[in-house]
Protein backbone atom coordinates (compact mmCIF):
# COMPACT_ATOMS: atom_id res chain seq x y z
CA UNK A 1 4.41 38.23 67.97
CA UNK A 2 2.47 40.96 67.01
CA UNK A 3 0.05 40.82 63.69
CA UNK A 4 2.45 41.72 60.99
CA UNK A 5 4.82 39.47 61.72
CA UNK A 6 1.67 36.61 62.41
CA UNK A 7 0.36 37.83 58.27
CA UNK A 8 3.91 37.41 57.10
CA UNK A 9 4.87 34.04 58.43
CA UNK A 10 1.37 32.90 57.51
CA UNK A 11 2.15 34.23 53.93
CA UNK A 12 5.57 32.65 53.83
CA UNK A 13 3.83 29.12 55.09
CA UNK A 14 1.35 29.39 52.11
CA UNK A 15 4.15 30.17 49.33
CA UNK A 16 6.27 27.45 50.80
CA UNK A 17 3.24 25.08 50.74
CA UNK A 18 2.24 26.08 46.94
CA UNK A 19 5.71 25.80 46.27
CA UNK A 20 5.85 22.09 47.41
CA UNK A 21 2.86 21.40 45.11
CA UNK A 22 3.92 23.21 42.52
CA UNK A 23 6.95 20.87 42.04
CA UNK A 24 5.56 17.86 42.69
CA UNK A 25 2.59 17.96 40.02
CA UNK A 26 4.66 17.06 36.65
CA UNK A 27 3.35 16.60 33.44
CA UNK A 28 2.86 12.50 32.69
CA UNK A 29 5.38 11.16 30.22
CA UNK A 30 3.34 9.41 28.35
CA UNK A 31 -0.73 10.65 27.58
CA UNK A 32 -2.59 6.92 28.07
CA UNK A 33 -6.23 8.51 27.06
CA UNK A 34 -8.20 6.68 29.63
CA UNK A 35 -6.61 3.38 28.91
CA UNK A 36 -7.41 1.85 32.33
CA UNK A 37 -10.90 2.83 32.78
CA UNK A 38 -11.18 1.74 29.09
CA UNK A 39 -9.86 -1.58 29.70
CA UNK A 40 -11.53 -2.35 33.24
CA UNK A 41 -15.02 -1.10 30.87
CA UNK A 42 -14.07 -3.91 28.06
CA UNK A 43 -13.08 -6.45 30.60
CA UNK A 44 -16.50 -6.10 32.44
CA UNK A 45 -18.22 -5.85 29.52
CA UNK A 46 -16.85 -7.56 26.15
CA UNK A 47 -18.91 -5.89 23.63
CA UNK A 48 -17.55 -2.48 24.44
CA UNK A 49 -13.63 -3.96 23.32
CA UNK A 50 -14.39 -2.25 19.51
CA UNK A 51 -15.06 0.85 20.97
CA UNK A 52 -12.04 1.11 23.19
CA UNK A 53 -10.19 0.01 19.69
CA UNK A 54 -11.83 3.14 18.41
CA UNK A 55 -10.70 5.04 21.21
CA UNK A 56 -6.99 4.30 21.22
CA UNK A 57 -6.55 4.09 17.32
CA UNK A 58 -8.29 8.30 17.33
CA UNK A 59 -5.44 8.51 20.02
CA UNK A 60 -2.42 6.97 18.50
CA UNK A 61 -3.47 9.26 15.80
CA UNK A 62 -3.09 12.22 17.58
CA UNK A 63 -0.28 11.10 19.25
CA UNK A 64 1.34 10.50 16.06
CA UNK A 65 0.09 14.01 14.66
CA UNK A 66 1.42 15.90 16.83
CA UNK A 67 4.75 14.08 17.33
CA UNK A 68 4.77 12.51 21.13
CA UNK A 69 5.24 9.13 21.66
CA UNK A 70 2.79 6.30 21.23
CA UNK A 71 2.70 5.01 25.66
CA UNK A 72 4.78 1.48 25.95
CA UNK A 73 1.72 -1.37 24.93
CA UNK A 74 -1.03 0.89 22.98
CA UNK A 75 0.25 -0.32 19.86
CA UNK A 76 0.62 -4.03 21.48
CA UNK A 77 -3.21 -3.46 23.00
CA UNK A 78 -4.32 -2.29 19.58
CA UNK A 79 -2.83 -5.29 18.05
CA UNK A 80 -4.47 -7.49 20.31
CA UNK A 81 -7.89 -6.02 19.95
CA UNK A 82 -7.88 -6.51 16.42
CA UNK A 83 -6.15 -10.18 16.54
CA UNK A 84 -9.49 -11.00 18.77
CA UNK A 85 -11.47 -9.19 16.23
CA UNK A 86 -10.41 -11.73 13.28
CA UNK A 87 -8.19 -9.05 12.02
CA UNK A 88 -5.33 -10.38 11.72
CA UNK A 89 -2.92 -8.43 8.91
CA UNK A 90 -3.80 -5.51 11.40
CA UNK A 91 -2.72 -7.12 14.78
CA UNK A 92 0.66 -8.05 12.55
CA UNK A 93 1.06 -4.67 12.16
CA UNK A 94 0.61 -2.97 15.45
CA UNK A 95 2.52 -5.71 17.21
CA UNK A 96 5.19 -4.82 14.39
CA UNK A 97 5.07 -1.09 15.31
CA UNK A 98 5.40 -1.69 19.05
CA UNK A 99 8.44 -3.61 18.36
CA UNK A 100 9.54 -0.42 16.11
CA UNK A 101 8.92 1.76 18.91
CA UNK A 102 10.14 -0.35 22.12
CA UNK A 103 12.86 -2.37 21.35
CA UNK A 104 12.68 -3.72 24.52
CA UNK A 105 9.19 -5.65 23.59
CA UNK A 106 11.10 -6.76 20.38
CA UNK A 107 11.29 -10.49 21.48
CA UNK A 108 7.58 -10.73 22.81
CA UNK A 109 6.33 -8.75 19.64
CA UNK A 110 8.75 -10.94 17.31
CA UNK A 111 7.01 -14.16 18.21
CA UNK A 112 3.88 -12.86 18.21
CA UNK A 113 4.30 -11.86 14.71
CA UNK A 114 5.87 -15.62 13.90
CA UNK A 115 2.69 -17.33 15.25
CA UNK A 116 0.37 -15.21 13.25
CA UNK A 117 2.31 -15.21 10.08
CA UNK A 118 2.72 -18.81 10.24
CA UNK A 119 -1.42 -19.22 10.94
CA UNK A 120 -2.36 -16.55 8.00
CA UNK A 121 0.54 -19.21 5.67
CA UNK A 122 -1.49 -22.11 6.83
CA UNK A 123 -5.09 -20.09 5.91
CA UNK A 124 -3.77 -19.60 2.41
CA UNK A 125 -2.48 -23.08 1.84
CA UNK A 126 -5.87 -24.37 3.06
CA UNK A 127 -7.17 -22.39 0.68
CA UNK A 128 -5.70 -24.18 -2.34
């Protein structure tokens, strides 16, 4: 093989190889916004749960803004960060939107919702 032909096969080898990689980095379906590292963080470290809350509500925001969907258990996570935060009208209503948005959560989220309607119903008549 003389030099040409030892640049063009070495040139065809690199396309092919850039080629490979090309195709096989896609774009995620679903943007999770440091979800994992966020939850390992809050795990280790309780006190840093409202910020994470603060993190995925500024990115279910901007999810919703510009029109992708919400990833399958942000809403449910949100939900549950604000049930353990006392909130719980709020954690009614992500687990409610999750539902909305994955109907295949719908029975988990429905008795979710159940249990904490039926504690806020007790709270009131306590209150009387």
């Amino acid at each position: 093989m003389n030099k040409s032909s030892i640049q063009r096969v070495s040139s065809a080898l690199m396309l092919s190889i850039l080629a490979l990689l090309t195709g096989c980095a896609s774009k995620a379906l679903y943007q999770w916004a440091g979800y994992d590292d966020q939850l390992y963080a809050s795990y280790k470290d309780p006190t840093k749960a409202e910020a994470m809350r603060n993190r995925l509500e500024a990115h279910v925001q901007e999810a919703r803004q510009s029109g992708t969907k919400v990833a399958p258990g942000l809403y449910a996570e949100l939900g549950t960060l604000y049930l353990q935060a006392g909130q719980r009208r709020q954690a009614i209503s992500y687990y409610g939107q999750e539902r909305q948005t994955w109907p295949e959560s719908q029975q988990l989220m429905t008795a979710l919702i159940q249990n904490l309607e039926r504690l806020e119903q007790q709270a009131q008549g306590a209150k009387q």
